[in-house]
Structures are given as C-alpha cells and as structure tokens.
PDB file of N, CA and C in Angstrom:
ATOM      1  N   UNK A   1     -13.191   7.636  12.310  1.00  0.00           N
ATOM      2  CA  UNK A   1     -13.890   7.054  11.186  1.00  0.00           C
ATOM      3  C   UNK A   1     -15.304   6.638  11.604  1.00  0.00           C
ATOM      4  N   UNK A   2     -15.797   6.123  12.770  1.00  0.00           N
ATOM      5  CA  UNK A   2     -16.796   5.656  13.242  1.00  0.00           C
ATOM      6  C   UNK A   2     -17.811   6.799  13.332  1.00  0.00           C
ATOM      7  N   UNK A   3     -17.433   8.140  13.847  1.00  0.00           N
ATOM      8  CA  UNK A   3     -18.223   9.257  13.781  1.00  0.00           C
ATOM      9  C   UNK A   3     -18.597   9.679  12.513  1.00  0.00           C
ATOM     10  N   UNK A   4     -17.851   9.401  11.588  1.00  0.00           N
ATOM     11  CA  UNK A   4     -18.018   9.930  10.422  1.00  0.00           C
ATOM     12  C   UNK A   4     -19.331   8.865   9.631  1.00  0.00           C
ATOM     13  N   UNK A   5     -19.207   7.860   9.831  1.00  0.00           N
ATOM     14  CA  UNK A   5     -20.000   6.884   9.633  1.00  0.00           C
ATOM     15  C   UNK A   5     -21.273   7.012   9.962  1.00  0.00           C
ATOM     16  N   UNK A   6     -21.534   6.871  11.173  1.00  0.00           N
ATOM     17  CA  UNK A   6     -22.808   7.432  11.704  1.00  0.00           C
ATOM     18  C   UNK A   6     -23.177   8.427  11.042  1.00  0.00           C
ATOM     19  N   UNK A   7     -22.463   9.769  10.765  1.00  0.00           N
ATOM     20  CA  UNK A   7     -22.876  11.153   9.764  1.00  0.00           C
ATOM     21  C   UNK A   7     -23.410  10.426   8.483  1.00  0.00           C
ATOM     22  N   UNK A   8     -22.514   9.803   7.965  1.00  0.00           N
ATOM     23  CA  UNK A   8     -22.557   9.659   6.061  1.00  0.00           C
ATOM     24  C   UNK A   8     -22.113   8.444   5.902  1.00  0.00           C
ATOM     25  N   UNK A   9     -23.045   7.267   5.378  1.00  0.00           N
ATOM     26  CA  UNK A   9     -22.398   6.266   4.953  1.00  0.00           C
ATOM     27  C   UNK A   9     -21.491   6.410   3.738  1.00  0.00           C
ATOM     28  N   UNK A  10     -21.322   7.285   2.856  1.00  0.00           N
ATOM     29  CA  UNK A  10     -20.927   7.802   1.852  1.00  0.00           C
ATOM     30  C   UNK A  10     -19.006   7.580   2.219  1.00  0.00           C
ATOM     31  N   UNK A  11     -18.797   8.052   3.461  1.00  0.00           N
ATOM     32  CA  UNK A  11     -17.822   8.393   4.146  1.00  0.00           C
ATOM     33  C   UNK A  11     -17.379   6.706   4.087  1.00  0.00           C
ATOM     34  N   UNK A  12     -17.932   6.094   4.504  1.00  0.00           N
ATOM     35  CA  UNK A  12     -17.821   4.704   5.008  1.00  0.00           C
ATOM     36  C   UNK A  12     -16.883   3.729   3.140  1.00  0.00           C
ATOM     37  N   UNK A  13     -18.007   3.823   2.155  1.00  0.00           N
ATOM     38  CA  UNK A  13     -17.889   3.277   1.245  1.00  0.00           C
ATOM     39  C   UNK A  13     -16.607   4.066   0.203  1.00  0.00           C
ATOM     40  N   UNK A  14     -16.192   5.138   0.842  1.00  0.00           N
ATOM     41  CA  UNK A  14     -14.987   5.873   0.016  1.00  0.00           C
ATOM     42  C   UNK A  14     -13.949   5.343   0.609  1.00  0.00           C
ATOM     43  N   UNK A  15     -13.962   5.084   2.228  1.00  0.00           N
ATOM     44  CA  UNK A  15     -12.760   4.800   2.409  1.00  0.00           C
ATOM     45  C   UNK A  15     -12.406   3.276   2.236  1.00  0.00           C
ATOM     46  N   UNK A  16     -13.545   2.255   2.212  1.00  0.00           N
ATOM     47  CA  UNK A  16     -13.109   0.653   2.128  1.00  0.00           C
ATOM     48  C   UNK A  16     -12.723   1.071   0.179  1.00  0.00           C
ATOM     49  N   UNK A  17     -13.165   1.656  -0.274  1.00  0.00           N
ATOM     50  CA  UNK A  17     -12.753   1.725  -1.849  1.00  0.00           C
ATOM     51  C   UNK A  17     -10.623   2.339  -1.582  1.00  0.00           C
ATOM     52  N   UNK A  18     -11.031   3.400  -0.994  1.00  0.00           N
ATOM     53  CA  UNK A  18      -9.568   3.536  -0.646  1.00  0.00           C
ATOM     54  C   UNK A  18      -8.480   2.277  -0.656  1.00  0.00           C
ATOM     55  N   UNK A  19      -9.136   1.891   1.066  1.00  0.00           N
ATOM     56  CA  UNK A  19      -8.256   0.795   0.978  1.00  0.00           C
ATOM     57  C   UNK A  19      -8.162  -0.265   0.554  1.00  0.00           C
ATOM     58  N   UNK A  20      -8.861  -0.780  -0.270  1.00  0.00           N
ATOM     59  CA  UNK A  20      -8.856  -1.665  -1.429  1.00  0.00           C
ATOM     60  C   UNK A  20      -7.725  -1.293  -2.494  1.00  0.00           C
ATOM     61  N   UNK A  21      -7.760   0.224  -2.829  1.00  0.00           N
ATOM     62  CA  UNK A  21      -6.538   0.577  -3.802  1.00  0.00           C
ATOM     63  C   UNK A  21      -5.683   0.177  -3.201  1.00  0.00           C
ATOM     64  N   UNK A  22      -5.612   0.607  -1.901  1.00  0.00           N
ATOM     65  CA  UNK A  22      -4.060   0.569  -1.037  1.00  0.00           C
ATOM     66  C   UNK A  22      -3.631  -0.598  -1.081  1.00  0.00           C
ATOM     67  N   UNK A  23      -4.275  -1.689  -1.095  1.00  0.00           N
ATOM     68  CA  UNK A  23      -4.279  -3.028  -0.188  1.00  0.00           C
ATOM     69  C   UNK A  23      -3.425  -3.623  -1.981  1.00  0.00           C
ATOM     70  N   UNK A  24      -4.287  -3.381  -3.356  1.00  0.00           N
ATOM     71  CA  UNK A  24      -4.003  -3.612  -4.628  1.00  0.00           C
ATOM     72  C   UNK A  24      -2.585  -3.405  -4.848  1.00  0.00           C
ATOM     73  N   UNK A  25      -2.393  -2.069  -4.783  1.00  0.00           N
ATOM     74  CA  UNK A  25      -0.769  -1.398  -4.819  1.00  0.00           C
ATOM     75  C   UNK A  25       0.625  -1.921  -3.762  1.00  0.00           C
ATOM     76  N   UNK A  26      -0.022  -2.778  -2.422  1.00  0.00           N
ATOM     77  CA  UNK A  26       1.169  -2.646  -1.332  1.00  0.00           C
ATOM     78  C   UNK A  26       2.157  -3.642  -2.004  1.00  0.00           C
ATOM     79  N   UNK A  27       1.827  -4.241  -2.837  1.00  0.00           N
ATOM     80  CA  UNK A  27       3.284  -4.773  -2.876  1.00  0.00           C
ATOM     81  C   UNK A  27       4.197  -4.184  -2.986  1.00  0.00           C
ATOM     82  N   UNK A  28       4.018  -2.937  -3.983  1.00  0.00           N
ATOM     83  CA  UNK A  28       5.302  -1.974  -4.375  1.00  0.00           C
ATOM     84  C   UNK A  28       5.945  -1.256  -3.070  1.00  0.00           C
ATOM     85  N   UNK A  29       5.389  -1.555  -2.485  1.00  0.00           N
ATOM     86  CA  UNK A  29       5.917  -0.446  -1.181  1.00  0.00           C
ATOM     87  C   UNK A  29       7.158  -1.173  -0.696  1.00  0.00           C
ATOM     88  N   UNK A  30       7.975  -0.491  -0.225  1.00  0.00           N
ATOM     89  CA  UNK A  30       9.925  -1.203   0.150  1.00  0.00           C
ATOM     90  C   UNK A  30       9.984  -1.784   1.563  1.00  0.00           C
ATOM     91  N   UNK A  31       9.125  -1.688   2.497  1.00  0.00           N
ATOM     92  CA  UNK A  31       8.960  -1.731   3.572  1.00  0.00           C
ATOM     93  C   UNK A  31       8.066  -2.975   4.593  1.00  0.00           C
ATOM     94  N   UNK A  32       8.527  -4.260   4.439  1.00  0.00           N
ATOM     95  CA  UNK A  32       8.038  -5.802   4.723  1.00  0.00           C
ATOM     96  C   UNK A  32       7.071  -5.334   5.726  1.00  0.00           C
ATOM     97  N   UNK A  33       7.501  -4.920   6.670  1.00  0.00           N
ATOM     98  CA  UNK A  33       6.563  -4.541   8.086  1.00  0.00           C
ATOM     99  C   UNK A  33       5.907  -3.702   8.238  1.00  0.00           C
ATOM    100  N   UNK A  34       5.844  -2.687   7.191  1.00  0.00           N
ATOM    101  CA  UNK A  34       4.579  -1.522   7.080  1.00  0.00           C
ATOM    102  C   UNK A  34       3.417  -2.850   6.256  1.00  0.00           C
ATOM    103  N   UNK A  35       3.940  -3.284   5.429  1.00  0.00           N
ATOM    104  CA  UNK A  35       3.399  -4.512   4.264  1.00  0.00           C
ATOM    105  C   UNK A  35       2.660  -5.044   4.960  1.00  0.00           C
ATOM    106  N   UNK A  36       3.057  -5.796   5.934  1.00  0.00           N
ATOM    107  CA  UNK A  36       2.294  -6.775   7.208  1.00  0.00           C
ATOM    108  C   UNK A  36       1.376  -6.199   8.033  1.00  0.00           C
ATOM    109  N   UNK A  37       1.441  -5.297   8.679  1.00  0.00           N
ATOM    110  CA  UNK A  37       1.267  -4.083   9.509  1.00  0.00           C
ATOM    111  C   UNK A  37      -0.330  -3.609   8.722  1.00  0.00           C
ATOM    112  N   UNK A  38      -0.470  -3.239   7.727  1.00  0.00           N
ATOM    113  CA  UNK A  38      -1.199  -2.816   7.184  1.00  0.00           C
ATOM    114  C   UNK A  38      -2.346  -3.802   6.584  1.00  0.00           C
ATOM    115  N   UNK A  39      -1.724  -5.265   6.068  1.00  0.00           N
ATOM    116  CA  UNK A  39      -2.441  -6.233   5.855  1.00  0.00           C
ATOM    117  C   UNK A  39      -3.240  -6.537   7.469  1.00  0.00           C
ATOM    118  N   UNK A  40      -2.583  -6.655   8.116  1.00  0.00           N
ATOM    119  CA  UNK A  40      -3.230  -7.166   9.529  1.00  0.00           C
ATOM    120  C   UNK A  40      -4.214  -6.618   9.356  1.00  0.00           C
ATOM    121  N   UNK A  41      -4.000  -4.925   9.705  1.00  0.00           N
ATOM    122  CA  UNK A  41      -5.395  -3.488  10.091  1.00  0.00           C
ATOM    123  C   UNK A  41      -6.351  -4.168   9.130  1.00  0.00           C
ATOM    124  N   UNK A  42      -6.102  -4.311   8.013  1.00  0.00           N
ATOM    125  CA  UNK A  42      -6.830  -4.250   7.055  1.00  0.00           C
ATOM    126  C   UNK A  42      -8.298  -5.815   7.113  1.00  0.00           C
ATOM    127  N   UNK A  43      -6.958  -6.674   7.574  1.00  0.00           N
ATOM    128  CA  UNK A  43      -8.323  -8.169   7.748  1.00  0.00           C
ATOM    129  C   UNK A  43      -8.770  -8.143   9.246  1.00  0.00           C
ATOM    130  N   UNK A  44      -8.219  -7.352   9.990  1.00  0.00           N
ATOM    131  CA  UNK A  44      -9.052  -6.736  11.134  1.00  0.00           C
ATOM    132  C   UNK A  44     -10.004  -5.907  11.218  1.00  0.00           C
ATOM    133  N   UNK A  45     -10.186  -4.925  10.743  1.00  0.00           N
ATOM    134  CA  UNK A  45     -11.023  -3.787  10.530  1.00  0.00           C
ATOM    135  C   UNK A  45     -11.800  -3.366   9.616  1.00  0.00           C
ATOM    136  N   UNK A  46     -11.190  -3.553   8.202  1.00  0.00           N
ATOM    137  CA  UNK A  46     -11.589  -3.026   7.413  1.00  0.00           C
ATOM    138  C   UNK A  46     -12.918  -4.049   6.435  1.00  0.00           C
ATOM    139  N   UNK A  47     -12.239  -5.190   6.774  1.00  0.00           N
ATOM    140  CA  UNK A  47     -12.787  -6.266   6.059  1.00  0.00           C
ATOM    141  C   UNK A  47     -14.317  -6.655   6.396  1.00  0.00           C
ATOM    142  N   UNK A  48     -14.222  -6.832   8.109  1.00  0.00           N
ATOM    143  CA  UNK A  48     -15.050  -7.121   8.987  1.00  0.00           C
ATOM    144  C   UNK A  48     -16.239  -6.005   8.606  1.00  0.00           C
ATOM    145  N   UNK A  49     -15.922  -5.008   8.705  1.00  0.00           N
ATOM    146  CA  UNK A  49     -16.528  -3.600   8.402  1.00  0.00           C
ATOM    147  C   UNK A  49     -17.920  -3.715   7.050  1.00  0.00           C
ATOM    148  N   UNK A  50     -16.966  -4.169   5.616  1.00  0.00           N
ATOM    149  CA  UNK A  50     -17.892  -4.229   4.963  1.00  0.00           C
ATOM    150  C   UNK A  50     -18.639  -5.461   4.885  1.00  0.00           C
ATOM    151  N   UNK A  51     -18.142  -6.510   5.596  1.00  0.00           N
ATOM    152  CA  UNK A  51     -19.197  -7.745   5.687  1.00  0.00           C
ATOM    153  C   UNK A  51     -20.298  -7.363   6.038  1.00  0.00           C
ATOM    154  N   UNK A  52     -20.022  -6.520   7.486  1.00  0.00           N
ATOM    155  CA  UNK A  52     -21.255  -5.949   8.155  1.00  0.00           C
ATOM    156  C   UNK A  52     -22.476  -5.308   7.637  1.00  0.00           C
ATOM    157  N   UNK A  53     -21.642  -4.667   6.760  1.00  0.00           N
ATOM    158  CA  UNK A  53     -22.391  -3.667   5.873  1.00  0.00           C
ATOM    159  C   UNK A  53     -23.167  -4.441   4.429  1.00  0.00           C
ATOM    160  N   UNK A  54     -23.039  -5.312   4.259  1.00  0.00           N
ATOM    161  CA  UNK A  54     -23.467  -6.206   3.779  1.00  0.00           C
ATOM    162  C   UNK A  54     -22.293  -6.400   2.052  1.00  0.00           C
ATOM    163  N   UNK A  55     -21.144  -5.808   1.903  1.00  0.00           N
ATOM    164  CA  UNK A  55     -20.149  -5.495   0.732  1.00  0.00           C
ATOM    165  C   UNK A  55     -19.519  -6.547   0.733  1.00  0.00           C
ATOM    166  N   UNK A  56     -20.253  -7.669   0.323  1.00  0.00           N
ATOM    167  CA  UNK A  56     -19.472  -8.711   0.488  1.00  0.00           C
ATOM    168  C   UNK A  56     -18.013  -8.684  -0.599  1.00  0.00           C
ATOM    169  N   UNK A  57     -18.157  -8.450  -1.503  1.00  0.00           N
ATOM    170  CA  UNK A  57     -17.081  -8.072  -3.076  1.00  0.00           C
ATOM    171  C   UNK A  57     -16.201  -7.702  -2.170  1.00  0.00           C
ATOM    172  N   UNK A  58     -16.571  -6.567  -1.799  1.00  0.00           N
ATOM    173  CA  UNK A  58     -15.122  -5.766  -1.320  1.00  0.00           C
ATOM    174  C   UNK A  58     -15.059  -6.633   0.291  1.00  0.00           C
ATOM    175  N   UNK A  59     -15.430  -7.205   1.122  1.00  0.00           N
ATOM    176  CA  UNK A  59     -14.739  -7.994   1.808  1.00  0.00           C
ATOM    177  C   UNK A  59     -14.345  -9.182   1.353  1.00  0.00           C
ATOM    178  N   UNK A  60     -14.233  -9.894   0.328  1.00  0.00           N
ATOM    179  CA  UNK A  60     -13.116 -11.241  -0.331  1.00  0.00           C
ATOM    180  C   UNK A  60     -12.707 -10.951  -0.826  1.00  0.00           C
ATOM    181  N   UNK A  61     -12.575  -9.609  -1.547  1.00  0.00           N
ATOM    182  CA  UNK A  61     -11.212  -8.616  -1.783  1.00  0.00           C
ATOM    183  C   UNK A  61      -9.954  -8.324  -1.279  1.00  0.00           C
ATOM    184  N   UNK A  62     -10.623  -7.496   0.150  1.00  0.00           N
ATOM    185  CA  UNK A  62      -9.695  -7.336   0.638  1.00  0.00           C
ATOM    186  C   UNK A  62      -8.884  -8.567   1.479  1.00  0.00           C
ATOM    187  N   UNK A  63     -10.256  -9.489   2.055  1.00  0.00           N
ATOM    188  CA  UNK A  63      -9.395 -11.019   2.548  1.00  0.00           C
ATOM    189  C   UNK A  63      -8.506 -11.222   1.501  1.00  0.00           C
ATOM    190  N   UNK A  64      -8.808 -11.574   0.426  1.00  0.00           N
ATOM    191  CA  UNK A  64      -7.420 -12.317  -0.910  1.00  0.00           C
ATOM    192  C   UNK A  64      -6.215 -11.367  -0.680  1.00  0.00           C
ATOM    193  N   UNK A  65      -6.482  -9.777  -0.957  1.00  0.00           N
ATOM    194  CA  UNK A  65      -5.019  -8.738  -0.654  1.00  0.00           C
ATOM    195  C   UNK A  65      -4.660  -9.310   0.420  1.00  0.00           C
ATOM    196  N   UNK A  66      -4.943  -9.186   1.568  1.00  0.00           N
ATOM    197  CA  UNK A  66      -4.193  -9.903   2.955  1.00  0.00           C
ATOM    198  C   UNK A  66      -3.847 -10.783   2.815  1.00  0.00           C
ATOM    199  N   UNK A  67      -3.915 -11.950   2.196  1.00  0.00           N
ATOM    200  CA  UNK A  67      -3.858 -13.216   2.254  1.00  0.00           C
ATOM    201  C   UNK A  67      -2.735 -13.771   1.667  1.00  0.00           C
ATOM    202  N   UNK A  68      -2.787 -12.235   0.006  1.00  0.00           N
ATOM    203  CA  UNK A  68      -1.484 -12.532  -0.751  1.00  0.00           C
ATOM    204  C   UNK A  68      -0.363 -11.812   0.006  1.00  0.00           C
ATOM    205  N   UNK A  69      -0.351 -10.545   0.987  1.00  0.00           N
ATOM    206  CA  UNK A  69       0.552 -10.034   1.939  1.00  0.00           C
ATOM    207  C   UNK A  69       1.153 -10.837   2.836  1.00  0.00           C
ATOM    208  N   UNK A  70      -0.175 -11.830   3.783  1.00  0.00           N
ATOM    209  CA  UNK A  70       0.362 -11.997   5.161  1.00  0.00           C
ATOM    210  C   UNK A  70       0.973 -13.678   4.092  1.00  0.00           C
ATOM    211  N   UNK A  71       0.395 -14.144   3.525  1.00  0.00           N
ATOM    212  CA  UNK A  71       0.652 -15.750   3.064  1.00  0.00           C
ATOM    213  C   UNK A  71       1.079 -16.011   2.112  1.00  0.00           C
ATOM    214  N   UNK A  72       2.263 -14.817   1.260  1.00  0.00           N
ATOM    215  CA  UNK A  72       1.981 -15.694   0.268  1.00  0.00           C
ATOM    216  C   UNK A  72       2.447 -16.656  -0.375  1.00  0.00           C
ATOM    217  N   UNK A  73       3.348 -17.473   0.462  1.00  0.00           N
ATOM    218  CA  UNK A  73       3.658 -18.982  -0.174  1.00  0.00           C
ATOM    219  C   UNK A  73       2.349 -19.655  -0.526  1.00  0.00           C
ATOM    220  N   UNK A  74       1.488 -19.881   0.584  1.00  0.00           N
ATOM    221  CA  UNK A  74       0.115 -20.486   0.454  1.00  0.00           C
ATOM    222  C   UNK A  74      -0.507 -19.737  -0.433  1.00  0.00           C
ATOM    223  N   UNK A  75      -0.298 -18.408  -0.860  1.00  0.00           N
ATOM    224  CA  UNK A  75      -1.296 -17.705  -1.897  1.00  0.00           C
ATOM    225  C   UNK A  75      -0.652 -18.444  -3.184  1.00  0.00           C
ATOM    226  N   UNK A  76       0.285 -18.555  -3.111  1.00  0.00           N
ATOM    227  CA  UNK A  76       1.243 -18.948  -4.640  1.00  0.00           C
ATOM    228  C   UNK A  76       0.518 -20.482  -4.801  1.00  0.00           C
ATOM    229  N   UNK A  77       0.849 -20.847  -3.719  1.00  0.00           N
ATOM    230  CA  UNK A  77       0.497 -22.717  -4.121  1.00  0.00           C
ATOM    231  C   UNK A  77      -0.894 -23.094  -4.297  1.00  0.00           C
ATOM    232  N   UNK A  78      -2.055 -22.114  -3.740  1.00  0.00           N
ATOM    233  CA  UNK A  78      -3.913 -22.425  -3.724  1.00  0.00           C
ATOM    234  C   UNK A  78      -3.387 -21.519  -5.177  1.00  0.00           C
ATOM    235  N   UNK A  79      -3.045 -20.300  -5.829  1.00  0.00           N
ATOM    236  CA  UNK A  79      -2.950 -20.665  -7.126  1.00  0.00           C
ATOM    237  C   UNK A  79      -2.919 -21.401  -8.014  1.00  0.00           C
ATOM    238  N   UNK A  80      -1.686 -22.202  -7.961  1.00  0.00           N
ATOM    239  CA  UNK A  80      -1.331 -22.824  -8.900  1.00  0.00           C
ATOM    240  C   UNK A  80      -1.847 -24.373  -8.958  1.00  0.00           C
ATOM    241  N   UNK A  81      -2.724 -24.567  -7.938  1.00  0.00           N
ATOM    242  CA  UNK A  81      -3.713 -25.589  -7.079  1.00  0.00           C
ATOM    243  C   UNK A  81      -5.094 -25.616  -8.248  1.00  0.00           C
ATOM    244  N   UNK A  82      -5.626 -24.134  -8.258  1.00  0.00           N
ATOM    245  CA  UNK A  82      -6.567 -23.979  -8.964  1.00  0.00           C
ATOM    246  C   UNK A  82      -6.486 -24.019 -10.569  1.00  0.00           C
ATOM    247  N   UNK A  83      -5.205 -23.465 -10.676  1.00  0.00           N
ATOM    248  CA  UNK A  83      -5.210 -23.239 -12.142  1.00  0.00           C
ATOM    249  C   UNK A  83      -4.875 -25.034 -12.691  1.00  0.00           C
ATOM    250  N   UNK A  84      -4.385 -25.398 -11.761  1.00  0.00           N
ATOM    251  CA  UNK A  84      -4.571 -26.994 -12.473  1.00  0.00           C
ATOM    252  C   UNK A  84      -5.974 -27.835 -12.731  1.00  0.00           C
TER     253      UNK A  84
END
C-alpha cells in the first residue's frame, strides 16, 4: 500500500474510503475476533494515516467505528451520556 501511495494519492483516499465501509458494516460479520482484529489494524494504521494526510472526517470516523468494536459498553454509555 505504501508504494502505491507514493505512485497515486488517489490509491491512498480509495482505500481509507474502503475501509471506512468496512469498518460501517463489521458488525454484521459472525466472527468476534476477526471484529477486534480488524478494529485494532484499523485505529493503528489506517486512522493515523489519514490524520497525516490531513482527513481529519475520515480519521474520527474511523476512531468512533473502533471504538464502537473494541468498547462498546463505553460506546453505549458516552451515548446515552450525550443524548441526555
């Protein structure tokens, strides 16, 4: 991915859009530890990635998807925190 980057930022901004879908959809997936697994990569790599790039949207995006994956008792309760 990094080579490709350097080529085409184009490359860069298709795939954080990607995984943004991915990250939207994982709940449905049957599999707790692909679930986790993927949230991790995702506030490791992916997130960091478009901060850099200056995408801030799509990095507190994808932080909140992780957040509702890796946390979400605490995602449920800073909900229902706010909506009060």
């Amino acid at each position: 991915m990094f080579l490709a980057m350097a080529e085409d930022l184009r490359v860069v901004f298709i795939k954080l859009s990607d995984r943004l879908h991915n990250m939207q959809t994982l709940h449905h997936h049957p599999k707790v530890e692909k679930r986790l697994r993927i949230a991790q990569e995702t506030l490791n790599i992916y997130a960091p990635i478009a901060g850099r790039l200056g995408l801030y949207r799509f990095k507190n995006e994808l932080e909140e998807e992780c957040f509702k994956i890796l946390h979400p008792e605490d995602y449920r309760r800073l909900i229902s925190q706010l909506a009060e």
